[in-house]
C-alpha atoms as a PDB file:
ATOM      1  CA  UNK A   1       0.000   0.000   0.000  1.00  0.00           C
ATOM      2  CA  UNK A   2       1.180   3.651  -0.901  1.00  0.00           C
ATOM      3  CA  UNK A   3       0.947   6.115   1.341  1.00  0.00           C
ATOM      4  CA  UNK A   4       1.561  10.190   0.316  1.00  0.00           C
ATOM      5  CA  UNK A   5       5.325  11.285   1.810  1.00  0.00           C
ATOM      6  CA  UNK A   6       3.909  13.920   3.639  1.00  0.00           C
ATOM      7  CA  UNK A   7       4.964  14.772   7.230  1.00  0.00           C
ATOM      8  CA  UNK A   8       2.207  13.124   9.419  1.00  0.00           C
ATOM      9  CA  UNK A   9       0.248  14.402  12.418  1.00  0.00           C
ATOM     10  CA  UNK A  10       2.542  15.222  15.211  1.00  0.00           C
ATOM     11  CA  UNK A  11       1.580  13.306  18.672  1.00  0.00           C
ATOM     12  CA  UNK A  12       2.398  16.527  20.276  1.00  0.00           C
ATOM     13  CA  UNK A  13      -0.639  19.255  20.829  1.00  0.00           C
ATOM     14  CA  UNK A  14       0.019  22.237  18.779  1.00  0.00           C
ATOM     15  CA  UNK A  15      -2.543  25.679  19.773  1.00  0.00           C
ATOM     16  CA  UNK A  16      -0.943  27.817  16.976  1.00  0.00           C
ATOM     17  CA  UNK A  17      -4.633  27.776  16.111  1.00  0.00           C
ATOM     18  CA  UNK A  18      -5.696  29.670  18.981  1.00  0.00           C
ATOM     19  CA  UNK A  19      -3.326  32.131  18.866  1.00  0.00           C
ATOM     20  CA  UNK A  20      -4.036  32.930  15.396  1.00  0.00           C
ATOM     21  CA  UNK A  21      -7.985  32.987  16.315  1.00  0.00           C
ATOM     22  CA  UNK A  22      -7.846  35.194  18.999  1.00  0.00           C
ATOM     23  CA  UNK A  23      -5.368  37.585  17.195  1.00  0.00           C
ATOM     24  CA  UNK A  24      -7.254  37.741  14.182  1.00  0.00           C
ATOM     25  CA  UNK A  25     -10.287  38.508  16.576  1.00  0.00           C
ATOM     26  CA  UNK A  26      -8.961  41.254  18.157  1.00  0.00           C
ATOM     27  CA  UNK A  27      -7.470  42.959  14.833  1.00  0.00           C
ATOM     28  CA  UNK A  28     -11.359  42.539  13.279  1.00  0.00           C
ATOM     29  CA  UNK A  29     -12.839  44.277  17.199  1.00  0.00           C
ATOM     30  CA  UNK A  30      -9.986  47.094  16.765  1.00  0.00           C
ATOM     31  CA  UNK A  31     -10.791  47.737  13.190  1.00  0.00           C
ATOM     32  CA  UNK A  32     -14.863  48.109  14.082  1.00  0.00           C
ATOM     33  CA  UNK A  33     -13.768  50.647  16.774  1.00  0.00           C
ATOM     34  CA  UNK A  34     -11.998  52.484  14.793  1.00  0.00           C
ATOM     35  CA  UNK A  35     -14.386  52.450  11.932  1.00  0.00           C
ATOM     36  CA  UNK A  36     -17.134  53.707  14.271  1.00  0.00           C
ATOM     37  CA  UNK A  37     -15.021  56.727  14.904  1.00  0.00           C
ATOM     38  CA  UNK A  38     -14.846  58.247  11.287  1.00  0.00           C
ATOM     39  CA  UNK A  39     -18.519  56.990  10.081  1.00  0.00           C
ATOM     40  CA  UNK A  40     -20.754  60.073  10.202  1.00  0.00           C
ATOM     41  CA  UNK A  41     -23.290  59.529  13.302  1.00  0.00           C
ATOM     42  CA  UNK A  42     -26.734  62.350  13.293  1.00  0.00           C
ATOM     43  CA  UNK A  43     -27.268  63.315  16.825  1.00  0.00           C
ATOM     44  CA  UNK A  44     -30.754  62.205  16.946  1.00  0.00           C
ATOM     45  CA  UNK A  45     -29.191  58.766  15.852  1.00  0.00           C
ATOM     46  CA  UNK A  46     -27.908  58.029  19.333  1.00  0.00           C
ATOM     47  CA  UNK A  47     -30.618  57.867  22.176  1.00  0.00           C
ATOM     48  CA  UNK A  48     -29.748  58.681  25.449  1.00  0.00           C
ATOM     49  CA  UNK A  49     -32.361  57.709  28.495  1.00  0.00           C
ATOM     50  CA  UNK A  50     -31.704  59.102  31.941  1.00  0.00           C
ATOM     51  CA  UNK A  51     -34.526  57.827  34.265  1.00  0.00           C
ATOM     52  CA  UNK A  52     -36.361  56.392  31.249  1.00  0.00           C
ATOM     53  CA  UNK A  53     -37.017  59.853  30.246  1.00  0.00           C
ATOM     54  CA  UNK A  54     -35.278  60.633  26.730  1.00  0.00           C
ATOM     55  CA  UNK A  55     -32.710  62.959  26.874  1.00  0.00           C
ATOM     56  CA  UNK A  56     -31.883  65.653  24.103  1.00  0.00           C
ATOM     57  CA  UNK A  57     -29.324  64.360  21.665  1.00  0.00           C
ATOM     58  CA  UNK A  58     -26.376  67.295  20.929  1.00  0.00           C
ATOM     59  CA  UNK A  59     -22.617  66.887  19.432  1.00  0.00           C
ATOM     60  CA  UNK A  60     -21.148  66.322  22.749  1.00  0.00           C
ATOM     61  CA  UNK A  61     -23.758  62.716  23.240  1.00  0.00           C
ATOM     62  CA  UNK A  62     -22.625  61.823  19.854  1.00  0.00           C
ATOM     63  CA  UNK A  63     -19.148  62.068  20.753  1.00  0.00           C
ATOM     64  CA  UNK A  64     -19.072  60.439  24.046  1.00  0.00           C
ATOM     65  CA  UNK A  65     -20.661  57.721  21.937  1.00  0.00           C
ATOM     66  CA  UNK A  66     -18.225  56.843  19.814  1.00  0.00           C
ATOM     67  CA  UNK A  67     -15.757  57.612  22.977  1.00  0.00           C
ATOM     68  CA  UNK A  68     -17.580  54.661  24.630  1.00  0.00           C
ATOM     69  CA  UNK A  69     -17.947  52.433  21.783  1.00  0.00           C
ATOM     70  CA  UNK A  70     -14.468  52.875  20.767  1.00  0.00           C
ATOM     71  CA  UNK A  71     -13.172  51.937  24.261  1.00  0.00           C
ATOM     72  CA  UNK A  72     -15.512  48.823  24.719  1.00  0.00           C
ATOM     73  CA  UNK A  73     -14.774  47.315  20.945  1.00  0.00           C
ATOM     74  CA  UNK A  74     -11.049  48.657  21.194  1.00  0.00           C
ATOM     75  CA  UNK A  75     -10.434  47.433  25.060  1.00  0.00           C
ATOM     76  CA  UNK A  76     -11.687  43.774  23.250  1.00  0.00           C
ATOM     77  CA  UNK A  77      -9.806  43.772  20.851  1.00  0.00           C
ATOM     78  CA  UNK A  78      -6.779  45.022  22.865  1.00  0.00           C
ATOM     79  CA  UNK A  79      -7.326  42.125  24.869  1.00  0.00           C
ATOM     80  CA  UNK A  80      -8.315  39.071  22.298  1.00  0.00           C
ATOM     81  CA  UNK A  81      -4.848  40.210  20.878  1.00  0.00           C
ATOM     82  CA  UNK A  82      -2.253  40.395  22.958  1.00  0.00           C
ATOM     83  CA  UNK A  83      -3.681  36.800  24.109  1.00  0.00           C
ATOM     84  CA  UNK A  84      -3.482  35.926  20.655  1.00  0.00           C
ATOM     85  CA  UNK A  85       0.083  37.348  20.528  1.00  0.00           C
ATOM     86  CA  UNK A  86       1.262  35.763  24.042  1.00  0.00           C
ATOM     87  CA  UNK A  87       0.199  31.819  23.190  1.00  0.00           C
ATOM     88  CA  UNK A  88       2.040  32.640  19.315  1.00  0.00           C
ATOM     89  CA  UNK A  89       4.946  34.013  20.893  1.00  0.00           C
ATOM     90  CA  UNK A  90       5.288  31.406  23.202  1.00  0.00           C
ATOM     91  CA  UNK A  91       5.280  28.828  20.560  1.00  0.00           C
ATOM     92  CA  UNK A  92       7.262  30.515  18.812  1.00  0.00           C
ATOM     93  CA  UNK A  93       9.784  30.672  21.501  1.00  0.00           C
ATOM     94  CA  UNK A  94       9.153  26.803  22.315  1.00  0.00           C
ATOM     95  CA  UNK A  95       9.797  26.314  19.258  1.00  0.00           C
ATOM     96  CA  UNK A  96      13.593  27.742  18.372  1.00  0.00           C
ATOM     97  CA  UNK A  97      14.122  26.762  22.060  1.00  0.00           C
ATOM     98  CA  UNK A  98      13.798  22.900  20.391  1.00  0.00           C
ATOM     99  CA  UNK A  99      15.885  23.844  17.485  1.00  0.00           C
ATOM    100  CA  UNK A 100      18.968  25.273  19.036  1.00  0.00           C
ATOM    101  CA  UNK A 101      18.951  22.315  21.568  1.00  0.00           C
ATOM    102  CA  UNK A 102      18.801  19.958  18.820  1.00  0.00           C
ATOM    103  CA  UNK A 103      21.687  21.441  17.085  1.00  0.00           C
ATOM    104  CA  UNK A 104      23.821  22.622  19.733  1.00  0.00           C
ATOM    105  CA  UNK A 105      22.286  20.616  22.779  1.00  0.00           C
ATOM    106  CA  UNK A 106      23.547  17.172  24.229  1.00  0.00           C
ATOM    107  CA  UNK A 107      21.394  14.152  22.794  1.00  0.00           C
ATOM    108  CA  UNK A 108      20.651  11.141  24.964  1.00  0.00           C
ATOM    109  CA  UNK A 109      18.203   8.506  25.078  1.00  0.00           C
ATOM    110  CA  UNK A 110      15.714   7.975  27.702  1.00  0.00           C
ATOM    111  CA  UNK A 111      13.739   5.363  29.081  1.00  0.00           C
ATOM    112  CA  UNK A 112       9.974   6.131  29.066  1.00  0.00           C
ATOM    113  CA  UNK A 113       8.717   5.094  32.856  1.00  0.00           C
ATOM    114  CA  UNK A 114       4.541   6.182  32.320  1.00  0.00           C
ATOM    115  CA  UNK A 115       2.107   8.033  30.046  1.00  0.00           C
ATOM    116  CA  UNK A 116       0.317  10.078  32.701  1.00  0.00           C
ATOM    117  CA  UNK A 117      -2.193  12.363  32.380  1.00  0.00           C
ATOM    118  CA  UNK A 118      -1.663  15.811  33.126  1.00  0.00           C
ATOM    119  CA  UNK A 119      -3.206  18.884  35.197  1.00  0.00           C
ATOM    120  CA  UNK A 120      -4.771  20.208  31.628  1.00  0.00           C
ATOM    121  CA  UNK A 121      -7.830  18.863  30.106  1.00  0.00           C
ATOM    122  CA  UNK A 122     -10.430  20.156  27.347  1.00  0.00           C
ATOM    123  CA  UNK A 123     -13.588  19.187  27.325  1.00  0.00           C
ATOM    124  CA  UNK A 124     -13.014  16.503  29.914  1.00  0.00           C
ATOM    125  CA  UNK A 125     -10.556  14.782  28.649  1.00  0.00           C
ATOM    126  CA  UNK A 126      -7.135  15.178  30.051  1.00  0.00           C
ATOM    127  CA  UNK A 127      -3.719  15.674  28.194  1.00  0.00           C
ATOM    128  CA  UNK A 128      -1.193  12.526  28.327  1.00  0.00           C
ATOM    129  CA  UNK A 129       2.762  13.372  28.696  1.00  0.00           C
ATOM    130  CA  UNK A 130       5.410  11.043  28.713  1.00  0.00           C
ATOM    131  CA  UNK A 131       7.661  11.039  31.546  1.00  0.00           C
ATOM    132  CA  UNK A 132      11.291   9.188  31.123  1.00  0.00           C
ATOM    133  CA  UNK A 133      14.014   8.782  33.000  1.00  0.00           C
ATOM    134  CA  UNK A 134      17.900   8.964  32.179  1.00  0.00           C
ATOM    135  CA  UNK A 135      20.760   7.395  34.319  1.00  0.00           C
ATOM    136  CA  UNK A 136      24.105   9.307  34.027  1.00  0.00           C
ATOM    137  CA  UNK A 137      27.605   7.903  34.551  1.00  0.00           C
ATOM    138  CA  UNK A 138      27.402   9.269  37.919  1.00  0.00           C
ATOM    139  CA  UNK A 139      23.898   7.739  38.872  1.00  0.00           C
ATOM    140  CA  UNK A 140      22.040  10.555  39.214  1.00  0.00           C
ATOM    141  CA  UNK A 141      18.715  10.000  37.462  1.00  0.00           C
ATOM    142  CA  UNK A 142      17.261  12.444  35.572  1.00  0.00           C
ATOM    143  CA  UNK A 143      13.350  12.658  35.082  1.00  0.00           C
ATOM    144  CA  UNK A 144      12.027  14.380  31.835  1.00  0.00           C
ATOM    145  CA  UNK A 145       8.461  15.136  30.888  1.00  0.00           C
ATOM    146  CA  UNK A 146       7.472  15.740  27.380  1.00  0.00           C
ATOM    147  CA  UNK A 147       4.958  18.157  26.007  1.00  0.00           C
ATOM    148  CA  UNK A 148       0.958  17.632  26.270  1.00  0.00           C
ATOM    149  CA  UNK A 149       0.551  14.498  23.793  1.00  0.00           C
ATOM    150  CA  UNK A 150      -2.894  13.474  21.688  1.00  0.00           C
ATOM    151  CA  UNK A 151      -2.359   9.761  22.495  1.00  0.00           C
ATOM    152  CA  UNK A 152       0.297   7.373  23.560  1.00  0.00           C
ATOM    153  CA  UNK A 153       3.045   6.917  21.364  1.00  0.00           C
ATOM    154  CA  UNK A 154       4.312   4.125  23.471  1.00  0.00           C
ATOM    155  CA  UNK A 155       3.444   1.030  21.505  1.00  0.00           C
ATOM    156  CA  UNK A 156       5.034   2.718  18.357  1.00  0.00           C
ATOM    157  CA  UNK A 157       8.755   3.987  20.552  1.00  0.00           C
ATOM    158  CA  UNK A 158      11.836   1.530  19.735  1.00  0.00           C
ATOM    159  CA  UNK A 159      12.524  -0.175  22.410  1.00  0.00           C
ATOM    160  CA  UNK A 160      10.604   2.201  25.156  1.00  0.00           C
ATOM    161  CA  UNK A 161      13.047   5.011  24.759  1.00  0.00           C
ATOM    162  CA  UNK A 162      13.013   8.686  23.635  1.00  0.00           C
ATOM    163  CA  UNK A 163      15.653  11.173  22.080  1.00  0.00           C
ATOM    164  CA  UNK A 164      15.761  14.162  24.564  1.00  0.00           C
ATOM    165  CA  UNK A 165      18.385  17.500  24.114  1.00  0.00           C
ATOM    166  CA  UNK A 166      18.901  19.186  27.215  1.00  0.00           C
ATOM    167  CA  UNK A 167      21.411  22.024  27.887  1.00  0.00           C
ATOM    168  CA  UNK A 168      25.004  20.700  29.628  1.00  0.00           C
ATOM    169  CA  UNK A 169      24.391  24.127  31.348  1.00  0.00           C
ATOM    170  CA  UNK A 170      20.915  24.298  32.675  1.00  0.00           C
ATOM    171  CA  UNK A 171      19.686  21.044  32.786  1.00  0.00           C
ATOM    172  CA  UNK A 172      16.173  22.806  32.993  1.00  0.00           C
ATOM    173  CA  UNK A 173      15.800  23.769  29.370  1.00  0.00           C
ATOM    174  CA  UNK A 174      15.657  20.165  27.882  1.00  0.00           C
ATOM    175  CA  UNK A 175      13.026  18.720  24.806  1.00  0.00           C
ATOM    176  CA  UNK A 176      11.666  15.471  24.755  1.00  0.00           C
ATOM    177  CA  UNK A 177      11.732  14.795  21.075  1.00  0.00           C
ATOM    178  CA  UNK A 178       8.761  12.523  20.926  1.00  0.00           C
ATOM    179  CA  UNK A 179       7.537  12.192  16.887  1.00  0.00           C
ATOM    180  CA  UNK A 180      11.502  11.532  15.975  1.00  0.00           C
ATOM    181  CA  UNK A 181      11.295   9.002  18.727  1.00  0.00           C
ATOM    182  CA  UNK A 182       9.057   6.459  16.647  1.00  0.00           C
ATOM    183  CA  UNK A 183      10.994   3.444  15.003  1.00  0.00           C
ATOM    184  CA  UNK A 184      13.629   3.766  12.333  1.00  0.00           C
ATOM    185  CA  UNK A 185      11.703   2.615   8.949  1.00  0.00           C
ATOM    186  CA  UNK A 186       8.145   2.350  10.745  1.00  0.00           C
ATOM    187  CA  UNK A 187       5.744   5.439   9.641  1.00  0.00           C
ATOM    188  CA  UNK A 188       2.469   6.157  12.185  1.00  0.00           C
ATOM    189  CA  UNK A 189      -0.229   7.010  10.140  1.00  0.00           C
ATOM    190  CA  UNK A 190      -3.803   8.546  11.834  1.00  0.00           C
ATOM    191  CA  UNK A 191      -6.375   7.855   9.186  1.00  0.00           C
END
């Protein structure tokens, strides 16, 4: 059977998505405030009630109409997009972070121990992550935990292990390569 030499689906959650929804949402609320503010408005266009009793309509009503509706749809938008821009530029980070270690970082392989959920779920169902464990020379054991996962890549790892790049100098900032962890000549396919 053939299958297309495309890259498949990573096991790894990705929420570029989101960032690029919520970003786009704010630009569209920040472009309707800002719209309202140079469309021509008629004073008796804009009803003011103080007490339930109408109130005249003059320039200055009109004005601290579009004031308000500017700040409400432009505080939004404000909002919706640095969100946006925070989970983008975090995965953005994450993701040179995982480049530079796996050029310049130290590569070793580690035992997985579990697939355990995690603290984050959607829509009831909780996140898996791989945890694995490294020995040293020294026998100090290392514990790594990989990034939220979509399902268990166990059965498809070569012999239980994983590739993970940490730094020699901050053991902290380390990546659990999980997709380039699957067998040499074996290709997972979700249909």
């Amino acid at each position: 059977m053939h299958y297309p030499q495309s890259k498949g689906k990573s096991f790894l959650y990705h929420f570029t998505w989101v960032g690029i929804l919520l970003l786009s949402m704010g630009l569209l609320f920040l472009c309707i405030a800002l719209l309202m503010q140079f469309i021509p408005i008629h004073p008796d266009s804009v009803a003011l009630y103080y007490n339930d009793v109408r109130q005249p309509s003059t320039p200055e009503t009109v004005q601290s109409a579009r004031l308000l509706f500017g700040l409400i749809f432009g505080g939004i938008g404000v909002i919706l997009g640095c969100i946006g821009t925070l989970i983008l530029a975090k995965k953005w980070i994450a993701r040179g972070r995982a480049e530079r270690l796996k050029a310049y970082g130290t590569c070793v392989k580690a035992t997985v121990t579990d697939c355990a959920a995690s603290a984050m779920h959607i829509n009831g169902r909780y996140f898996s992550r791989l945890n694995c464990a490294y020995l040293d020379s020294s026998g100090i054991t290392y514990i790594f935990k990989s990034g939220a996962l979509r399902m268990d890549p166990s059965p498809y790892l070569t012999d239980g292990t994983v590739t993970v790049y940490y730094d020699e100098h901050n053991m902290r900032h380390y990546f659990v390569d999980v997709d380039d962890s699957i067998g040499i000549g074996s290709k997972v396919i979700e249909l």
